[in-house]
Protein backbone atom coordinates (compact mmCIF):
# COMPACT_ATOMS: atom_id res chain seq x y z
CA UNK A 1 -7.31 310.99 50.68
CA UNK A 2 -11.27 311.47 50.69
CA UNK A 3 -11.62 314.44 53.85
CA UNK A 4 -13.78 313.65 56.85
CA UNK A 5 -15.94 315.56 58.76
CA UNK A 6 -15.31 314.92 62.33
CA UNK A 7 -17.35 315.39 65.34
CA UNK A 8 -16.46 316.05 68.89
CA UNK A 9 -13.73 313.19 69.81
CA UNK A 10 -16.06 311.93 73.19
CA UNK A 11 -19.37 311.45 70.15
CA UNK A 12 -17.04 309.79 67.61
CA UNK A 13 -18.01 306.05 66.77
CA UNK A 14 -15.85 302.98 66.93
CA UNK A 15 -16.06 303.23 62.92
CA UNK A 16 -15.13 306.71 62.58
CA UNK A 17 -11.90 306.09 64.60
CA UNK A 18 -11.34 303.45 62.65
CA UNK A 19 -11.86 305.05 59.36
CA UNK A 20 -10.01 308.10 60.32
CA UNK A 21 -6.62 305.74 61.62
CA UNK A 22 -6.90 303.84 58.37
CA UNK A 23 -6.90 307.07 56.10
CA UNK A 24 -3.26 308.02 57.86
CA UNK A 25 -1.33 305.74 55.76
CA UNK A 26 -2.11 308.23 52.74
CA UNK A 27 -1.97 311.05 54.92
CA UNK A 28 0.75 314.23 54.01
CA UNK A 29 1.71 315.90 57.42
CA UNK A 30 3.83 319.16 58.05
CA UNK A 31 5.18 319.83 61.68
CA UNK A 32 5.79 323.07 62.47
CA UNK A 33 7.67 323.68 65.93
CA UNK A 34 10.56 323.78 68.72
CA UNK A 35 12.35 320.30 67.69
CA UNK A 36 14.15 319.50 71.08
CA UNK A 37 16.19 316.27 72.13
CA UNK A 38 15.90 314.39 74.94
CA UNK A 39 18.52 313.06 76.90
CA UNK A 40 18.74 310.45 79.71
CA UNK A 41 21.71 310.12 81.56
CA UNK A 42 22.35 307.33 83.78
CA UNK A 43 24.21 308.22 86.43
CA UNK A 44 26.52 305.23 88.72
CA UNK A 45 27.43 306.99 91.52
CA UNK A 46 29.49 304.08 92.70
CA UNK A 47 31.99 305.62 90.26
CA UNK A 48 32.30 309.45 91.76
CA UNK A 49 35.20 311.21 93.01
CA UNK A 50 35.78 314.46 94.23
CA UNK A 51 36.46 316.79 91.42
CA UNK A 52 39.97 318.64 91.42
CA UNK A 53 38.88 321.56 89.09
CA UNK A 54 35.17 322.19 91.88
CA UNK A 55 36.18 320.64 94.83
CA UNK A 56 32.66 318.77 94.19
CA UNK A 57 31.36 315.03 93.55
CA UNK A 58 31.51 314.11 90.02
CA UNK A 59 28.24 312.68 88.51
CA UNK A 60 29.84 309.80 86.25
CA UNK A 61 27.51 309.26 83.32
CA UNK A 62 27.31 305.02 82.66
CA UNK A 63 24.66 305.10 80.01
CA UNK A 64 23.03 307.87 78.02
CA UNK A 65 20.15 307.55 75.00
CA UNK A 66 18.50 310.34 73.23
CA UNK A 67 14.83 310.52 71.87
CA UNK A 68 13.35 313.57 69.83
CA UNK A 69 11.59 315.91 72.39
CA UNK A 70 8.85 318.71 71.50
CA UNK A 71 7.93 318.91 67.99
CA UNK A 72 10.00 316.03 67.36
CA UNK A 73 7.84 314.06 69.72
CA UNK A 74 4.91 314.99 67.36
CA UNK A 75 6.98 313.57 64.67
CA UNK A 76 7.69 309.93 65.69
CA UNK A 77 3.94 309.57 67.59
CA UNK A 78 2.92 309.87 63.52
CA UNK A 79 5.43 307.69 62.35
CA UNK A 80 4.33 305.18 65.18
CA UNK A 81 0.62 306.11 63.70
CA UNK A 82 1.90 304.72 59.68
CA UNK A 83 1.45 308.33 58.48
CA UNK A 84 2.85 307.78 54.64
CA UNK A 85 4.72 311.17 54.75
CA UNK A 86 5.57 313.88 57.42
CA UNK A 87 7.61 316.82 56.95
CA UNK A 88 8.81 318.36 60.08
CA UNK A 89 9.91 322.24 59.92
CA UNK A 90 12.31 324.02 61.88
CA UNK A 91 15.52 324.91 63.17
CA UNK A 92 18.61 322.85 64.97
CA UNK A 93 21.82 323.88 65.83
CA UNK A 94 24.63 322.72 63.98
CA UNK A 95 26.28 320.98 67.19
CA UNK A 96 26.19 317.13 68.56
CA UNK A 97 22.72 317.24 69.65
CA UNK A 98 21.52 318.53 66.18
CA UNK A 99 23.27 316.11 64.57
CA UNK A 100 21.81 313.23 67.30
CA UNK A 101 17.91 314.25 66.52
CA UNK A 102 19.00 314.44 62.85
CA UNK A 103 20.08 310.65 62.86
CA UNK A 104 16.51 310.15 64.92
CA UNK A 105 14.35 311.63 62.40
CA UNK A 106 16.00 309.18 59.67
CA UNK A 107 13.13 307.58 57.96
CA UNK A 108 11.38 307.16 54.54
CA UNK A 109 8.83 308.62 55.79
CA UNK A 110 10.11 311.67 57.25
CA UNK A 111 11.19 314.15 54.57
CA UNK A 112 13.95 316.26 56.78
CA UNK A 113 14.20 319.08 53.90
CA UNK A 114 12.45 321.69 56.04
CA UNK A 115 14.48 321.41 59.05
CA UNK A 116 17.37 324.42 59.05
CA UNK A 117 20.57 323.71 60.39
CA UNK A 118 21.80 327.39 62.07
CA UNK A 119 25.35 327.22 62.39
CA UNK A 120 26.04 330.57 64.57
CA UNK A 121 23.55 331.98 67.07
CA UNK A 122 21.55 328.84 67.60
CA UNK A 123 21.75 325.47 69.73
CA UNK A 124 19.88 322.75 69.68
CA UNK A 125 16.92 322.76 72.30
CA UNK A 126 18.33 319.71 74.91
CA UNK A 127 16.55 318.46 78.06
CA UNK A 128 19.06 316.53 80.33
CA UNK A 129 17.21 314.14 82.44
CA UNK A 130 19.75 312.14 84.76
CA UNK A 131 18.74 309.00 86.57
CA UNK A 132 20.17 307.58 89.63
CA UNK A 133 18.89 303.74 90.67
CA UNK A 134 15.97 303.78 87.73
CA UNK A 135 14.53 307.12 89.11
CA UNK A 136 14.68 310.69 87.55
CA UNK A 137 16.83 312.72 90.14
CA UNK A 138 14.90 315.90 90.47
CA UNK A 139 16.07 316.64 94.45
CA UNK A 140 16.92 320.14 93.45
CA UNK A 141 13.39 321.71 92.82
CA UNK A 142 10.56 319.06 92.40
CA UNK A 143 11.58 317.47 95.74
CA UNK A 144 11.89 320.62 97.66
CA UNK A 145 8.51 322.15 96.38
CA UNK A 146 6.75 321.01 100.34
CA UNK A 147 9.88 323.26 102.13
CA UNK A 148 10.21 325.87 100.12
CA UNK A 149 6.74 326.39 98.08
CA UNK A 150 8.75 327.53 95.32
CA UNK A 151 7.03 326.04 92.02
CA UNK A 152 8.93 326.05 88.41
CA UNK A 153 7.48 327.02 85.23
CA UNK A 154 4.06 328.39 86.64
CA UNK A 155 1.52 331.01 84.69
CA UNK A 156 3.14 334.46 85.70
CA UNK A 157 -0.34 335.82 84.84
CA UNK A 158 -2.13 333.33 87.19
CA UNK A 159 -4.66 335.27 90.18
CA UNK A 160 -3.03 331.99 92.52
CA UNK A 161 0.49 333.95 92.02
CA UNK A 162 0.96 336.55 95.27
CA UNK A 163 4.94 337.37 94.13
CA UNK A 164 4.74 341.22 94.43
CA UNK A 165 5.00 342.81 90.90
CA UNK A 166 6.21 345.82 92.03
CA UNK A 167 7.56 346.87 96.08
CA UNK A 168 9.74 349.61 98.14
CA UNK A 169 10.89 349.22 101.09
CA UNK A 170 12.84 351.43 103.24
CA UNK A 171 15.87 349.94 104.92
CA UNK A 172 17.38 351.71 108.03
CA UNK A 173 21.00 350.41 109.33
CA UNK A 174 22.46 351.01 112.76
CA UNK A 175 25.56 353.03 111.11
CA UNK A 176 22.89 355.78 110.29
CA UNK A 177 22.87 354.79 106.66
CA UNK A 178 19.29 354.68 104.73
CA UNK A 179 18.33 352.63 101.96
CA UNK A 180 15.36 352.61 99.33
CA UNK A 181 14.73 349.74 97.69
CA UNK A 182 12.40 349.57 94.53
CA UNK A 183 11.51 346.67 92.60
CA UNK A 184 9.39 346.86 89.38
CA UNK A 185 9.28 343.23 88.00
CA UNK A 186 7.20 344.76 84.36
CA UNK A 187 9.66 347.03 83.25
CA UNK A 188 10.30 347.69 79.29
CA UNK A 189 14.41 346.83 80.19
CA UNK A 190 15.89 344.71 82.78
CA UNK A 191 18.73 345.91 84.73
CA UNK A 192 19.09 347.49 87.65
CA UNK A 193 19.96 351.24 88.39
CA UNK A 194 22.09 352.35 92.08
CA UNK A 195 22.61 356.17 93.31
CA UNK A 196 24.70 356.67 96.34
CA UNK A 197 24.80 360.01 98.09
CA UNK A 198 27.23 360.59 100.78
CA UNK A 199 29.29 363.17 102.29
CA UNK A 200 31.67 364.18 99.27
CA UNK A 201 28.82 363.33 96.60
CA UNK A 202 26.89 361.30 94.64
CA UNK A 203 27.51 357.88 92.10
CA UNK A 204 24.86 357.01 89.71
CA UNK A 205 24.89 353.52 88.44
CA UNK A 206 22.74 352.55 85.94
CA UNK A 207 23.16 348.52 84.12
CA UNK A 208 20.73 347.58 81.09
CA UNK A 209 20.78 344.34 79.97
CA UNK A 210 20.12 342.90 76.52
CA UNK A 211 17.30 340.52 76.06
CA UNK A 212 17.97 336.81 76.48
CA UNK A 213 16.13 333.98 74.30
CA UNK A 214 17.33 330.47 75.68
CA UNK A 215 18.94 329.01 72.82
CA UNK A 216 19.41 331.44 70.45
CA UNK A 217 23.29 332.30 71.18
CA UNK A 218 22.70 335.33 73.24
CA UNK A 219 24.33 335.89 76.67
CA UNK A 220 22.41 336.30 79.84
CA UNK A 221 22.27 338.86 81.29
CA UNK A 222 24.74 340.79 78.67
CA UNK A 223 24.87 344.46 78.88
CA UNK A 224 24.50 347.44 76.80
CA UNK A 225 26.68 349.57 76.14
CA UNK A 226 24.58 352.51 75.63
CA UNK A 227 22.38 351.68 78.57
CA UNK A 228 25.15 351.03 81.00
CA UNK A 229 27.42 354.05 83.61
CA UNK A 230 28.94 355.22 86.15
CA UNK A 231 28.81 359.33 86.73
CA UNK A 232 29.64 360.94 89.82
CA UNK A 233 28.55 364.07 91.22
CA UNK A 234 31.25 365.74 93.38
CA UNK A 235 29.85 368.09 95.84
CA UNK A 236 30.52 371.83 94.08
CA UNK A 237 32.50 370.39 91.12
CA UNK A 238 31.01 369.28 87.54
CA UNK A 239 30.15 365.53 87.41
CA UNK A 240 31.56 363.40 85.39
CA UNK A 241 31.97 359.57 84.30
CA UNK A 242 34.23 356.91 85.20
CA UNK A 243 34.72 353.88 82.65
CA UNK A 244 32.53 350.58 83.57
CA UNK A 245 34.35 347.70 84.32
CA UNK A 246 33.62 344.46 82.47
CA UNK A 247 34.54 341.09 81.50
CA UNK A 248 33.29 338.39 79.39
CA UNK A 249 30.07 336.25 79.74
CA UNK A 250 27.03 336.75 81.27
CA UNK A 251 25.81 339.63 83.38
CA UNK A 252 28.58 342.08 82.05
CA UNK A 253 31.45 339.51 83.55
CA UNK A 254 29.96 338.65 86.99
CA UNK A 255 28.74 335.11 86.52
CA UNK A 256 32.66 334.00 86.07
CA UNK A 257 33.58 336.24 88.77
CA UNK A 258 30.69 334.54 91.00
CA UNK A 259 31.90 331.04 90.26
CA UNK A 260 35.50 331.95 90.76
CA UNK A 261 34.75 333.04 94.47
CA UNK A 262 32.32 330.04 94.98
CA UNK A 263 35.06 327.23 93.48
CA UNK A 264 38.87 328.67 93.00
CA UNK A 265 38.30 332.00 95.90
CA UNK A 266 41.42 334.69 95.20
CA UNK A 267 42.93 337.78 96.53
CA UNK A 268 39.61 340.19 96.87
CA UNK A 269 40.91 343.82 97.67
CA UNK A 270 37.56 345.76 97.20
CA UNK A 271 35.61 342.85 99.19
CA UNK A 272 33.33 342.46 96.55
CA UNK A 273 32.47 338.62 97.15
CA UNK A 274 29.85 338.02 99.41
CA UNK A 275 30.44 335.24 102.17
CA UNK A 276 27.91 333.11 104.01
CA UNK A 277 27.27 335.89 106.28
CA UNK A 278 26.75 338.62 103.52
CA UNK A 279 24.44 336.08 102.20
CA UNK A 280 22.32 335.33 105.39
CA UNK A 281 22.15 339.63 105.60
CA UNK A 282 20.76 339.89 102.12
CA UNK A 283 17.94 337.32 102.88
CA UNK A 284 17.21 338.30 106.35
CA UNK A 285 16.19 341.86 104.34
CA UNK A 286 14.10 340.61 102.05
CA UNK A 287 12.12 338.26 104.83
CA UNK A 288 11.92 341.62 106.99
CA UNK A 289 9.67 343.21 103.81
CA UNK A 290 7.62 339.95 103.61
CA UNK A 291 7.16 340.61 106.92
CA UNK A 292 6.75 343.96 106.65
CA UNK A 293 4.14 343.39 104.59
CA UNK A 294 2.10 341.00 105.83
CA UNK A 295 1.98 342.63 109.35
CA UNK A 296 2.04 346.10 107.84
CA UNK A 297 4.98 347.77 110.44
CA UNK A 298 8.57 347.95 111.01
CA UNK A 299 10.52 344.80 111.05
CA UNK A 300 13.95 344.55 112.99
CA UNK A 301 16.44 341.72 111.83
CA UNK A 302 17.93 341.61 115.49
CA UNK A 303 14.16 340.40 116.05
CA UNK A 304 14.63 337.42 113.39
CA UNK A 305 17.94 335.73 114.42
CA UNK A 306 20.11 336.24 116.69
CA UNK A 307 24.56 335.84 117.05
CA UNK A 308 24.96 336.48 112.86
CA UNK A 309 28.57 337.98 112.90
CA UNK A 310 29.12 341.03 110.59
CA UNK A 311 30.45 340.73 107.08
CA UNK A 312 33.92 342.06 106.24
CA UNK A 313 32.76 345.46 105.34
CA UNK A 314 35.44 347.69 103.31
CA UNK A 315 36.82 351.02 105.16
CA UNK A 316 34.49 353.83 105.26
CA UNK A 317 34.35 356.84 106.81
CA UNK A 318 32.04 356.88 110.08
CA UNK A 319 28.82 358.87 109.60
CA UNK A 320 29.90 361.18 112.72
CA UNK A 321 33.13 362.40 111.57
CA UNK A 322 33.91 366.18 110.83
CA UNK A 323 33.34 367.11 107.35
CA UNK A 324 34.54 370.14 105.54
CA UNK A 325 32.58 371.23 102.44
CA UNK A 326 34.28 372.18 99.54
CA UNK A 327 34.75 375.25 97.97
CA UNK A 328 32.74 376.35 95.11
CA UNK A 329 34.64 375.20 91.92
């Protein structure tokens, strides 16, 4: 194929395009990139039923077809172009939907050598789009964006963002306990870390997570072992630590344990799971500091809402009963 120099695409002539679309039928093309598949899922919900394992309506699936997404895009606008030979170059997981954009990219003209199939660690990049009544049901975030403002997939780095990169805020309860609450969203590990001091001591609590690439086999949210523990500090004895208790899946156990309480609730004897009221707390502090900071003073909740019953809090002792210290160990 005889190269082209080629202008600026709004100065190029009638000819040149011409020229140019002709030459792609001897054209050689490598794709390098994210090959992703695309699925559309027709959804009758003249079929649903309340689901016995979520207590939730079913979504019945009627029709479903699959198109290459992403790089594969790329792939089949050259095809659709008569580009003589394209070699796309990447990775898919060996699962269904690998297989699916495999049978896709079947052509002459498309030389699937360079595309790895990853049998552990690796899924194949798939975009559910489900349709109800010919339209694309996006209700859960696109639809909501004029309540809530909350926007997906926005430039973190934009100067339009005003999400607080890092803030404190002191919390004071009526049962005389204080909190301090720091958030730092640029950290080089993501996790959290909890100290507790009371009357007989203090708990450290420190939870580092592993780093999470969607796709890629990893857990959310998993923990390290290294980075995560539980030491107490006894008032006048030597600290020590207490094993960390967790389960399998993401965030060290607690997604399944969160999903449990939400579908198929059991027998909680530490009152761990958080009801509606719990829930309604935990925001109403975090729309205090908004507050807070935007007006620059105190907030109190009792000034936000008004007749929110109290969460089942566990036992604890009250913060004006006798104490004895310890003796010196």
């Amino acid at each position: 194929m005889k190269s082209l120099t080629l202008q600026p695409f709004d100065i190029l002539s009638r000819q040149e395009i011409a020229a140019t679309l002709d030459n792609l039928s001897r054209a050689s093309v490598a794709v390098l990139g994210d090959f992703c598949l695309d699925v559309y899922w027709t959804i009758d919900r003249s079929a649903s039923e309340i689901s016995l394992e979520t207590g939730q309506r079913t979504e019945p699936v009627r029709a479903q077809r699959y198109t290459p997404g992403g790089a594969g895009n790329v792939v089949m606008n050259l095809l659709t172009l008569g580009v003589q030979q394209i070699y796309p170059v990447g990775v898919l997981g060996d699962d269904p939907f690998g297989r699916e954009l495999q049978r896709l990219l079947a052509s002459p003209h498309i030389n699937t050598g360079g595309l790895v199939i990853q049998g552990e660690g690796w899924a194949t990049h798939s975009y559910v789009k489900p349709y109800v009544e010919g339209e694309e049901l996006n209700a859960l975030y696109l639809m909501q964006e004029s309540y809530d403002g909350y926007h997906r997939d926005q430039c973190i780095f934009s100067p339009d963002m005003d999400i607080e990169d890092s803030m404190q805020a002191p919390v004071n309860y009526d049962t005389g306990v204080t909190l301090k609450y720091s958030l730092n969203a640029f950290c080089l590990w993501e996790g959290y870390a909890v100290q507790l001091n009371g009357t007989r001591g203090r708990l450290e609590h420190k939870c580092e997570e592993t780093v999470y690439i969607n796709g890629d086999g990893t857990v959310p949210g998993a923990l390290k072992e290294e980075g995560t523990h539980i030491r107490i500090y006894p008032t006048r004895a030597p600290a020590y630590e207490v094993p960390v208790w967790t389960g399998e899946g993401g965030h060290g156990g607690g997604d399944d344990l969160m999903l449990r309480d939400l579908f198929s609730p059991q027998e909680d004897p530490y009152l761990r799971a958080a009801d509606h009221r719990s829930g309604a707390a935990s925001i109403l502090c975090g729309i205090a500091a908004n507050r807070s900071i935007a007006e620059g003073g105190w907030v109190k909740i009792d000034d936000l809402i008004h007749g929110l019953d109290r969460p089942d809090y566990p036992c604890m002792p009250s913060a004006s009963m006798p104490f004895t210290l310890p003796l010196r160990c």
